[in-house]
PDB file of N, CA and C in Angstrom:
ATOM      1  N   UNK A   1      -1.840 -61.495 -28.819  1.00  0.00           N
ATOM      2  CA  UNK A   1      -0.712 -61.010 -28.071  1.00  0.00           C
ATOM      3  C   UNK A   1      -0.358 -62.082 -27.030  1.00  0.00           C
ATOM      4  N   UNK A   2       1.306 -61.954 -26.656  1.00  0.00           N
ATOM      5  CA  UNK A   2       1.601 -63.508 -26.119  1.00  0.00           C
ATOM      6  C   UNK A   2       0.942 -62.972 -24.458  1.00  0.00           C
ATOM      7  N   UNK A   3       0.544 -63.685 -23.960  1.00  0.00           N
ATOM      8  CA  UNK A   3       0.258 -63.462 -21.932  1.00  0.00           C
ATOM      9  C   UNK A   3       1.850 -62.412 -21.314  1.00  0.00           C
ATOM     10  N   UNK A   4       2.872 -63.058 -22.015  1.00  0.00           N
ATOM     11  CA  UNK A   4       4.336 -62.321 -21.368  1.00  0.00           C
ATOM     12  C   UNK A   4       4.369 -60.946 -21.532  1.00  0.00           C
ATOM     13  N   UNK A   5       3.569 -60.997 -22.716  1.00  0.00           N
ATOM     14  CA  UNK A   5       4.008 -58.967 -23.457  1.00  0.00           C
ATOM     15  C   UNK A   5       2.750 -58.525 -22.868  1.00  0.00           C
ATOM     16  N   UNK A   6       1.803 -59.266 -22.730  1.00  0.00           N
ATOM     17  CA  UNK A   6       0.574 -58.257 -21.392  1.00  0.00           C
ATOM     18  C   UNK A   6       1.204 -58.280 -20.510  1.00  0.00           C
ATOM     19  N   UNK A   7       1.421 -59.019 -19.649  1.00  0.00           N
ATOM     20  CA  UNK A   7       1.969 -58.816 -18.423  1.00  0.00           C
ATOM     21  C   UNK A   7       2.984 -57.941 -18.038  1.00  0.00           C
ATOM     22  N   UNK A   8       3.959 -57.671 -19.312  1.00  0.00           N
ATOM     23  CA  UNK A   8       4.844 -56.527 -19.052  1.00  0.00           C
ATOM     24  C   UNK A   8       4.215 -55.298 -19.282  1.00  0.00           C
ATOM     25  N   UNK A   9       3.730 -55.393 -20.249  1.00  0.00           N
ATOM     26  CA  UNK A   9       2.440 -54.052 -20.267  1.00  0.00           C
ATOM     27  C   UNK A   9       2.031 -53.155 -19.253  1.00  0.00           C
ATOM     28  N   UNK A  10       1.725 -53.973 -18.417  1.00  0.00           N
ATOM     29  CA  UNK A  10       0.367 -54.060 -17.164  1.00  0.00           C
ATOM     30  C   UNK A  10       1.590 -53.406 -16.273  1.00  0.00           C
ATOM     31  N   UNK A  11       2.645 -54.138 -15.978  1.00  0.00           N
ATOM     32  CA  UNK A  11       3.764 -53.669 -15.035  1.00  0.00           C
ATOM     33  C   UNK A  11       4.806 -52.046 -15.174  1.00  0.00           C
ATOM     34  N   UNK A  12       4.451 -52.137 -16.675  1.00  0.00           N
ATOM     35  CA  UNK A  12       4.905 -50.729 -16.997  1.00  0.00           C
ATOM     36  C   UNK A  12       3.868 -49.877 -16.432  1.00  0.00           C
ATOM     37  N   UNK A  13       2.783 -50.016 -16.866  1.00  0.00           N
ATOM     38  CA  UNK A  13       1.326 -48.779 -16.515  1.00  0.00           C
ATOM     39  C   UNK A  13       1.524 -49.086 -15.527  1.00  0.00           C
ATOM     40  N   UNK A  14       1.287 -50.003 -13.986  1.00  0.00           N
ATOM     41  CA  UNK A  14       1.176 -49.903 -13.089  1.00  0.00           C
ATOM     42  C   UNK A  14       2.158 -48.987 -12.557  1.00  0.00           C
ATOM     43  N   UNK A  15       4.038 -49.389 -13.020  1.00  0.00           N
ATOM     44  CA  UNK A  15       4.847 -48.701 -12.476  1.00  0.00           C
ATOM     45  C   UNK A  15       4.467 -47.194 -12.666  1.00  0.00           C
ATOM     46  N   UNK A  16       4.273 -46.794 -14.083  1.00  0.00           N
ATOM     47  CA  UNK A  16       3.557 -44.984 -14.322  1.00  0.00           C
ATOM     48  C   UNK A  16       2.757 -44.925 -13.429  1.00  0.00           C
ATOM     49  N   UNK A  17       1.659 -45.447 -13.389  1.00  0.00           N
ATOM     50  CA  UNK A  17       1.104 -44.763 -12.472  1.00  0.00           C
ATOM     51  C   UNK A  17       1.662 -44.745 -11.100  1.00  0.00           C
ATOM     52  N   UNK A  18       2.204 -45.684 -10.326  1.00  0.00           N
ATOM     53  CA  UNK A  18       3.056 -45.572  -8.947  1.00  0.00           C
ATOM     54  C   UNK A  18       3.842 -44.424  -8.943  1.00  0.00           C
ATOM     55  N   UNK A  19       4.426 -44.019  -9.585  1.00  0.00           N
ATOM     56  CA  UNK A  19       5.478 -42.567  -9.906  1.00  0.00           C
ATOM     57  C   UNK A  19       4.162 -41.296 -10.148  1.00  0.00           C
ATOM     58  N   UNK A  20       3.808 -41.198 -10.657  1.00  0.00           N
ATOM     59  CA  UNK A  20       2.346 -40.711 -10.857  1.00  0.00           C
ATOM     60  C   UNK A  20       1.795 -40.244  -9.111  1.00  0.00           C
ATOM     61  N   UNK A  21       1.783 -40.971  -8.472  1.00  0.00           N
ATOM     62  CA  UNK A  21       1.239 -40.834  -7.382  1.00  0.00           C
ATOM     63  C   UNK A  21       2.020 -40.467  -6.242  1.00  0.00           C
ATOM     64  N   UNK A  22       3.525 -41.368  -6.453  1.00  0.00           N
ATOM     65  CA  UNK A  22       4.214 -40.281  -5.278  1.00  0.00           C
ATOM     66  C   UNK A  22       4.956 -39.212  -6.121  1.00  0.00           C
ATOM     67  N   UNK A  23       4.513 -38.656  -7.062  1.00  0.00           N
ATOM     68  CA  UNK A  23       5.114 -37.213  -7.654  1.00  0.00           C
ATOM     69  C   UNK A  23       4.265 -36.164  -7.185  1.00  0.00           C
ATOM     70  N   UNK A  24       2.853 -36.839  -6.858  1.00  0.00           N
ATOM     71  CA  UNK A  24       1.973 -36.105  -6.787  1.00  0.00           C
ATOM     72  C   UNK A  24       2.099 -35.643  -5.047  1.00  0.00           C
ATOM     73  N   UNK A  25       1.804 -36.580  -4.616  1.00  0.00           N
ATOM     74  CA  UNK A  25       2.394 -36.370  -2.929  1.00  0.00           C
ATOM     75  C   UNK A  25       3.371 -35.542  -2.337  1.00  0.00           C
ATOM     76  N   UNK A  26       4.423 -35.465  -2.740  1.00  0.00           N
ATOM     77  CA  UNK A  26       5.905 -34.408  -2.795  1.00  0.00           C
ATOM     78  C   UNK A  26       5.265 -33.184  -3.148  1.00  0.00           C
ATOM     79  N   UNK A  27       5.688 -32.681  -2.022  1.00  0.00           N
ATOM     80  CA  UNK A  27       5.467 -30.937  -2.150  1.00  0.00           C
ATOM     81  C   UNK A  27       6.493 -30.324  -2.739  1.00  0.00           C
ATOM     82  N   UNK A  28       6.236 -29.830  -3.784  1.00  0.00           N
ATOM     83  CA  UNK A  28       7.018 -29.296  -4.611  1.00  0.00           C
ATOM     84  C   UNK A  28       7.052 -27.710  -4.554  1.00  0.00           C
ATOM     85  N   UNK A  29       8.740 -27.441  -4.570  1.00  0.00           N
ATOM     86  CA  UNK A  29       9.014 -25.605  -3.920  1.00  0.00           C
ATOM     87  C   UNK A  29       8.717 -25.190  -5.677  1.00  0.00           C
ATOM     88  N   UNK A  30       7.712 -23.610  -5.858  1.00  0.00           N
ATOM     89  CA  UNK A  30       7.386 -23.091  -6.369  1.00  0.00           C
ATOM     90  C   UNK A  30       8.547 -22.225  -7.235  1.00  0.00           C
ATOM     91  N   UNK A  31       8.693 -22.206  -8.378  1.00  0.00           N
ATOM     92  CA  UNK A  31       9.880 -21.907  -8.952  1.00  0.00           C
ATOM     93  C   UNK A  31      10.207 -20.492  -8.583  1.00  0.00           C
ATOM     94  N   UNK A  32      11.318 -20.018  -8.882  1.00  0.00           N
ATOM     95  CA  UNK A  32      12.595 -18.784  -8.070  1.00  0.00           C
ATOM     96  C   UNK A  32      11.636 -17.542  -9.037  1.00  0.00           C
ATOM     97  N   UNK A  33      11.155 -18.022  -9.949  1.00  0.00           N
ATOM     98  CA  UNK A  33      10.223 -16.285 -10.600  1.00  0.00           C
ATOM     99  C   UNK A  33       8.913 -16.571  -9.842  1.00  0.00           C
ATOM    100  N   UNK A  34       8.275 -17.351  -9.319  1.00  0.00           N
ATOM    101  CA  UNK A  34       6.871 -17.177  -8.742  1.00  0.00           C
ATOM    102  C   UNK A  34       7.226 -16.457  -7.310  1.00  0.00           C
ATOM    103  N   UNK A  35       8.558 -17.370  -6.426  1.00  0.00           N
ATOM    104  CA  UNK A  35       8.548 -16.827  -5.107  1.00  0.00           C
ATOM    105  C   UNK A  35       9.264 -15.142  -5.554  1.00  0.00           C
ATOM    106  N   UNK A  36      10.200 -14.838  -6.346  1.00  0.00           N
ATOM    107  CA  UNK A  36      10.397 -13.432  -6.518  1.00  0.00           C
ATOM    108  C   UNK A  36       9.263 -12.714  -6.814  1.00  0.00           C
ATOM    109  N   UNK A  37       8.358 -13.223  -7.579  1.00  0.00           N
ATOM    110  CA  UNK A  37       7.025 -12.276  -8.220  1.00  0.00           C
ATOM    111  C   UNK A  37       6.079 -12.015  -6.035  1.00  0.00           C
ATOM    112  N   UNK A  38       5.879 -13.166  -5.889  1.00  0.00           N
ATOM    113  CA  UNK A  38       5.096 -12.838  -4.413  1.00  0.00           C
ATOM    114  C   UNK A  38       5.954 -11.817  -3.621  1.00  0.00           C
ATOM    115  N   UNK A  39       7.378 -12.176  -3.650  1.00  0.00           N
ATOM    116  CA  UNK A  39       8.203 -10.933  -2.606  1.00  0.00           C
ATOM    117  C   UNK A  39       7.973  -9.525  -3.380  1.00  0.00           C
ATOM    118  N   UNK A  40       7.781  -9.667  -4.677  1.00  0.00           N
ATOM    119  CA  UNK A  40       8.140  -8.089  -5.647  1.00  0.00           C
ATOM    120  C   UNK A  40       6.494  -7.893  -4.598  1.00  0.00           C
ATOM    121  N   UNK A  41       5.668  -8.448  -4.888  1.00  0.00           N
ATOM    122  CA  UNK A  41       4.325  -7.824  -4.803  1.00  0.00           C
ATOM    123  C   UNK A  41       4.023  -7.098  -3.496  1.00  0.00           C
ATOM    124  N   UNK A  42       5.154  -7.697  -2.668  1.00  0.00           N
ATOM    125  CA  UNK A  42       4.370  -7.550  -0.980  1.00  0.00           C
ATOM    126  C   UNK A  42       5.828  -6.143  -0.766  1.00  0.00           C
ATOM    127  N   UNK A  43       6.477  -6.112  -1.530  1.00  0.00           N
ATOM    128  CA  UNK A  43       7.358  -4.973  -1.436  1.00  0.00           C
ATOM    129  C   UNK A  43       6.664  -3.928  -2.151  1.00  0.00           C
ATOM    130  N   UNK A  44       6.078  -4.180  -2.967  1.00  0.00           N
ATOM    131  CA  UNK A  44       5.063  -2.531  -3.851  1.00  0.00           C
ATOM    132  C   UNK A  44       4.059  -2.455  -2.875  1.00  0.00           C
ATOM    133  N   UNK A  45       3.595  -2.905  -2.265  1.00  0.00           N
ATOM    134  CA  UNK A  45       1.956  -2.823  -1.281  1.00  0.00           C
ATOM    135  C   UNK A  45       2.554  -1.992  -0.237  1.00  0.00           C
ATOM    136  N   UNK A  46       3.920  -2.777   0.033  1.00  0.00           N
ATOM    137  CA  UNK A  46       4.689  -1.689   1.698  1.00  0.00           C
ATOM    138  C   UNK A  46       4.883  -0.405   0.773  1.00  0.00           C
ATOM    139  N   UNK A  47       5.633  -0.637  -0.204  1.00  0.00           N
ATOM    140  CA  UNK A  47       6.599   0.460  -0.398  1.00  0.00           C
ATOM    141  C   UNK A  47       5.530   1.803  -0.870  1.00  0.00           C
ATOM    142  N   UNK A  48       3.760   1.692  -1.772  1.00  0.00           N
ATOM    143  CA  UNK A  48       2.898   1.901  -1.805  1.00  0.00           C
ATOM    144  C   UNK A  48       2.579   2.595  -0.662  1.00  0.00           C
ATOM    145  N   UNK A  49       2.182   1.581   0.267  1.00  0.00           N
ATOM    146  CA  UNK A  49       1.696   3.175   1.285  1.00  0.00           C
ATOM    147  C   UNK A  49       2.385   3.660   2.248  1.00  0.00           C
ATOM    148  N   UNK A  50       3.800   2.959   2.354  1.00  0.00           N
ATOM    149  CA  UNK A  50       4.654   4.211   2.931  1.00  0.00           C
ATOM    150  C   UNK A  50       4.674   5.679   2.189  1.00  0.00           C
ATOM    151  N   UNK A  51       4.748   4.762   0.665  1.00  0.00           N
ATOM    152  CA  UNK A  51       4.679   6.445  -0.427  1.00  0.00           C
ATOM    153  C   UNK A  51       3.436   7.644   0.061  1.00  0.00           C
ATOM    154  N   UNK A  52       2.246   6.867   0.294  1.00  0.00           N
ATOM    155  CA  UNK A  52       0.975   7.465   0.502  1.00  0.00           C
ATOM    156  C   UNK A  52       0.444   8.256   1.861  1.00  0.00           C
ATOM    157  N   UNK A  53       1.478   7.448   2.507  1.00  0.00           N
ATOM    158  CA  UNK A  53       1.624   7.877   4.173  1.00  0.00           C
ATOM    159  C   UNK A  53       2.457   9.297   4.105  1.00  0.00           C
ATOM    160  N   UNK A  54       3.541   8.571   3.630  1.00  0.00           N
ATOM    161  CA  UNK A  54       4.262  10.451   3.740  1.00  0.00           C
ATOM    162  C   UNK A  54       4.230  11.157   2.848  1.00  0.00           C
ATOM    163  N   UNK A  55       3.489  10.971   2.110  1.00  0.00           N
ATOM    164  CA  UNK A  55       2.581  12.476   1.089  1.00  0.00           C
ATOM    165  C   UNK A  55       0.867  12.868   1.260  1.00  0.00           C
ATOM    166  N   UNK A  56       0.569  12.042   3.019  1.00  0.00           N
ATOM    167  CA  UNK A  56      -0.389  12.331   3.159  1.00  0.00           C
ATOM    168  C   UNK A  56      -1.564  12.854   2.205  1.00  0.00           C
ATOM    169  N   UNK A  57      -1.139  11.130   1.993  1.00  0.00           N
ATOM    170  CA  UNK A  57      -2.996  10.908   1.089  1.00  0.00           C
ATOM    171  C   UNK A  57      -3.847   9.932   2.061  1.00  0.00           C
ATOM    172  N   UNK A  58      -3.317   9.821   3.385  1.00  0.00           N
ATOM    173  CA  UNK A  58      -4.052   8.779   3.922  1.00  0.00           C
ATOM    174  C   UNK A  58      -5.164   9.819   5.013  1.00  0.00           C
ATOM    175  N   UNK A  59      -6.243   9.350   5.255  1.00  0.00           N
ATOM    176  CA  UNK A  59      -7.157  10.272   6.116  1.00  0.00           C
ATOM    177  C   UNK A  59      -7.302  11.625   6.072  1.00  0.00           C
ATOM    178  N   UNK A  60      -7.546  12.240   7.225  1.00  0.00           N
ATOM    179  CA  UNK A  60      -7.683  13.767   7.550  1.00  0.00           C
ATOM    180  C   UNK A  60      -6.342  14.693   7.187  1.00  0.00           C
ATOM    181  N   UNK A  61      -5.629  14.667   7.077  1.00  0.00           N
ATOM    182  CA  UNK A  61      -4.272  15.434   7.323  1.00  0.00           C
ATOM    183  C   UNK A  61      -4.479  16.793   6.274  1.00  0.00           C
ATOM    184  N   UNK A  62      -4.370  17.534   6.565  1.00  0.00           N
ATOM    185  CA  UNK A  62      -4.694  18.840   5.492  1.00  0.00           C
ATOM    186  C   UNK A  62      -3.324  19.223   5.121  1.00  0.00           C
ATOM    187  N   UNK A  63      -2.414  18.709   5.911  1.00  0.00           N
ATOM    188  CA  UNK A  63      -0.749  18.839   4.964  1.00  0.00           C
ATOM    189  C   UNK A  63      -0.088  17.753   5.480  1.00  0.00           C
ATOM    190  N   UNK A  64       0.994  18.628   5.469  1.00  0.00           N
ATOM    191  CA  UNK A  64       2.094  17.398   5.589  1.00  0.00           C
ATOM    192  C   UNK A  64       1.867  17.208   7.277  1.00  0.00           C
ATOM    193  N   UNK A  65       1.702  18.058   7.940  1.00  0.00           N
ATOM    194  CA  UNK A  65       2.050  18.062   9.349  1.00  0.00           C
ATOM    195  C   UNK A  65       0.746  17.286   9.959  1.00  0.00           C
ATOM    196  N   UNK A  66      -0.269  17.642   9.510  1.00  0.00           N
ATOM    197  CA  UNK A  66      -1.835  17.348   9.905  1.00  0.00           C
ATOM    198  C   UNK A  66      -2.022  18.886  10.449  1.00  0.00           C
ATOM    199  N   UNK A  67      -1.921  19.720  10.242  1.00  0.00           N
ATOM    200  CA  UNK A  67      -2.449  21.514  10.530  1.00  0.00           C
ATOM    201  C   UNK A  67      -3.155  21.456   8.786  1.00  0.00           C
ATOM    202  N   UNK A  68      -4.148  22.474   9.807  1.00  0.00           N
ATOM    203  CA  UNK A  68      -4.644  23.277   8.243  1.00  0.00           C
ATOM    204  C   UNK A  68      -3.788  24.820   8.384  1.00  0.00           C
ATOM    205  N   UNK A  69      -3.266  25.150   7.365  1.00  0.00           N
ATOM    206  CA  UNK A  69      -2.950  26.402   7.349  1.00  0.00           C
ATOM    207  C   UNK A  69      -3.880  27.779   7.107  1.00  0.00           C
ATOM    208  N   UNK A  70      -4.596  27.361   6.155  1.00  0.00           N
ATOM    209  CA  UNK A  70      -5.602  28.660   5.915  1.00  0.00           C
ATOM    210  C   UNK A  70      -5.278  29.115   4.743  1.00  0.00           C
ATOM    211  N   UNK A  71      -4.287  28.663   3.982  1.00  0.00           N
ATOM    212  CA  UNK A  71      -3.434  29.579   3.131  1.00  0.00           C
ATOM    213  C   UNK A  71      -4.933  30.116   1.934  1.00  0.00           C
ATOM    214  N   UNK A  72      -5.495  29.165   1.625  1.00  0.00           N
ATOM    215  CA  UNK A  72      -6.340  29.166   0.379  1.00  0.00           C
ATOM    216  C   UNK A  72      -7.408  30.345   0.847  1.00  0.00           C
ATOM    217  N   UNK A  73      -7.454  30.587   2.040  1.00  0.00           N
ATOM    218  CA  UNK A  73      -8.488  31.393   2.458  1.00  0.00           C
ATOM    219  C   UNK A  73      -8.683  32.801   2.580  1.00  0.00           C
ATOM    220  N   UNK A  74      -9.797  33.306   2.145  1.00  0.00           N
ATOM    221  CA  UNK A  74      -9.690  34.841   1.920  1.00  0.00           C
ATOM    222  C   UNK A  74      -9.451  35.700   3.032  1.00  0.00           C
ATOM    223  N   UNK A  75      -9.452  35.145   4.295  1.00  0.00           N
ATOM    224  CA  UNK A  75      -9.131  35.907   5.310  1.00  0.00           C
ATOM    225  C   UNK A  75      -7.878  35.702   5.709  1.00  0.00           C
ATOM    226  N   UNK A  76      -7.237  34.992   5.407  1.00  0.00           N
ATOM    227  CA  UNK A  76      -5.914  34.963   6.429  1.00  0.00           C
ATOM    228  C   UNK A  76      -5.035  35.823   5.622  1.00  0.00           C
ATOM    229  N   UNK A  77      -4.166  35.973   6.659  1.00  0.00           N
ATOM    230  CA  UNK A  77      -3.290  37.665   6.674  1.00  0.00           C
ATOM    231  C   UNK A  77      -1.997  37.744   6.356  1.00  0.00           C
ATOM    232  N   UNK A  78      -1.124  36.096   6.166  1.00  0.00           N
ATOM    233  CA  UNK A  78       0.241  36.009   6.649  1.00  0.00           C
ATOM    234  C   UNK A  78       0.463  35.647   8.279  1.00  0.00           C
ATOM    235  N   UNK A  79       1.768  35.257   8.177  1.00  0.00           N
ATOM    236  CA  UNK A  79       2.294  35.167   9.281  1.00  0.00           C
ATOM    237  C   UNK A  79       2.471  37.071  10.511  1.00  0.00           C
ATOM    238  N   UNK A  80       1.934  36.759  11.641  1.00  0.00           N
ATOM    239  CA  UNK A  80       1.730  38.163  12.057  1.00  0.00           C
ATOM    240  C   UNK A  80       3.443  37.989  13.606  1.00  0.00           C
ATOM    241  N   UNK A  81       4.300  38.997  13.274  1.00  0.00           N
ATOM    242  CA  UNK A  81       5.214  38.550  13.614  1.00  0.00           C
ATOM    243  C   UNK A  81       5.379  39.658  15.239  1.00  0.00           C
ATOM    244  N   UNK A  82       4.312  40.607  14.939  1.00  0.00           N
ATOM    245  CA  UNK A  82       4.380  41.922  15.755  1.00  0.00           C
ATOM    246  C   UNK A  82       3.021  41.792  16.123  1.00  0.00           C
ATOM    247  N   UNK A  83       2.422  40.651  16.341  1.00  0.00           N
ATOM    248  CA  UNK A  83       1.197  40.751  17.033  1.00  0.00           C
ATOM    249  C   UNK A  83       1.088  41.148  18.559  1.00  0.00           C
ATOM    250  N   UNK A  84       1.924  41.058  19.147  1.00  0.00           N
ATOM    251  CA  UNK A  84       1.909  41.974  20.656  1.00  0.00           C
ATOM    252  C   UNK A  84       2.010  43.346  20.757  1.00  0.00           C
ATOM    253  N   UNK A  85       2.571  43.952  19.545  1.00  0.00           N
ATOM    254  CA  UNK A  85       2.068  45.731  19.816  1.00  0.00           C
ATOM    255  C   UNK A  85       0.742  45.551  19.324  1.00  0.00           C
ATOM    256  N   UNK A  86       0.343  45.166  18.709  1.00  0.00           N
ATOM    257  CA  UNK A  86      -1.144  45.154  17.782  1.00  0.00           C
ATOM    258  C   UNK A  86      -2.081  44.863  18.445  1.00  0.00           C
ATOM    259  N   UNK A  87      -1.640  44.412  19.935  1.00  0.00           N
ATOM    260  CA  UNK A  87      -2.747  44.281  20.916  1.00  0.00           C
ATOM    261  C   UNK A  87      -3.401  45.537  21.271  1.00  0.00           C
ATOM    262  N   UNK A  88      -2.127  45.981  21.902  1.00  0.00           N
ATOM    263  CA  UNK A  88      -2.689  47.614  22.583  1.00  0.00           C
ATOM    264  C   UNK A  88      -3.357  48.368  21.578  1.00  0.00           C
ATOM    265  N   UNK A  89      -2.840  48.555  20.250  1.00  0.00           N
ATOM    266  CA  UNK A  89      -3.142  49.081  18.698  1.00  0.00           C
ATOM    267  C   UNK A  89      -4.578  49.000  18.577  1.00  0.00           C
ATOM    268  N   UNK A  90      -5.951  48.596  19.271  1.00  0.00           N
ATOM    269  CA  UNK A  90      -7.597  47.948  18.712  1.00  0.00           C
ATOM    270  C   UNK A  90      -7.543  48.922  17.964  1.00  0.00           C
ATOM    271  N   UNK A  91      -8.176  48.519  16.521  1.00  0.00           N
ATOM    272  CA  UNK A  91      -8.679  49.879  15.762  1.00  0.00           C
ATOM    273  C   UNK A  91     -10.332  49.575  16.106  1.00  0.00           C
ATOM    274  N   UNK A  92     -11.264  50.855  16.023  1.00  0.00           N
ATOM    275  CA  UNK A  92     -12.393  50.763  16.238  1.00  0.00           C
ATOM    276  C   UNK A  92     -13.407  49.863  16.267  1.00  0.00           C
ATOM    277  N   UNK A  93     -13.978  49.785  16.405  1.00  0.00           N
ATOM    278  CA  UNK A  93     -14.811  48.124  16.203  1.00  0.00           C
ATOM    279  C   UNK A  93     -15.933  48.684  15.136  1.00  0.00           C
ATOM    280  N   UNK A  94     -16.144  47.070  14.230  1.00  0.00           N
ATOM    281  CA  UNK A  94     -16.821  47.351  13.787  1.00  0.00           C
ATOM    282  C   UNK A  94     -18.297  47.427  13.906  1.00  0.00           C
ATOM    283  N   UNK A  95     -19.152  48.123  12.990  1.00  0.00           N
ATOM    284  CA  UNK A  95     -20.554  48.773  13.337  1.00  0.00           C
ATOM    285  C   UNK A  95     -21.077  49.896  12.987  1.00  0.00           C
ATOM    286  N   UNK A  96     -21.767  50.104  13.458  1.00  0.00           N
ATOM    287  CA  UNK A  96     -22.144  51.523  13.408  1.00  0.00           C
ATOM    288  C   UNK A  96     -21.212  52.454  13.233  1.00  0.00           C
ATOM    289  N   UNK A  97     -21.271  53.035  12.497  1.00  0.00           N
ATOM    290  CA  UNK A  97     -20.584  54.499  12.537  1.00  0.00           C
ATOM    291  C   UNK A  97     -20.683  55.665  13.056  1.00  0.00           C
ATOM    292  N   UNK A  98     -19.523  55.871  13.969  1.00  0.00           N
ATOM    293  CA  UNK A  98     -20.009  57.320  14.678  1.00  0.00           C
ATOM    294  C   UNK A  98     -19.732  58.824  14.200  1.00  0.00           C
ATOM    295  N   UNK A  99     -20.692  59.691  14.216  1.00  0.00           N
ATOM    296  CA  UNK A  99     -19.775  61.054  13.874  1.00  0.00           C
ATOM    297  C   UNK A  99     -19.857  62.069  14.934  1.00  0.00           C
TER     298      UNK A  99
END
């Protein structure tokens, strides 16, 4: 091979690699579906537990309000709307039975 056609050789690879190296350097912006995919993701995580927040699945809250109602429970009575005559009203106490 003549010395001229190495030498151009050598100047081509060198030039590749020079491009090679400042391609590599340049910060390059992440294409328009990667940055949409990161915004989609950080919008399901909010939008996620806002969902979870106000259908109180987060912590203690026994409803929507954070009250327990009682409803499930064998004692409760309803809403008592005439509970101030029902004061004076005591029916007997319980116990013993008298005759």
């Amino acid at each position: 091979m003549k010395p001229i056609v190495k030498k151009a050789l050598a100047a081509v690879a060198a030039k590749e690699i020079y491009e090679r190296i400042q391609e590599a350097r340049e910060p390059r912006r992440p294409s328009f579906f990667v940055r949409l995919f990161k915004v989609g993701l950080v919008a399901a995580v909010l939008g996620g537990a806002y969902y979870a927040y106000k259908n109180g699945l987060f912590g203690g809250q026994k409803d929507r309000y954070g009250t327990d109602t009682y409803d499930g429970s064998l004692s409760y009575q309803g809403p008592r709307e005439d509970l101030g005559e029902q004061i004076s009203e005591q029916t007997e106490p319980v116990g013993r039975p008298t005759t």
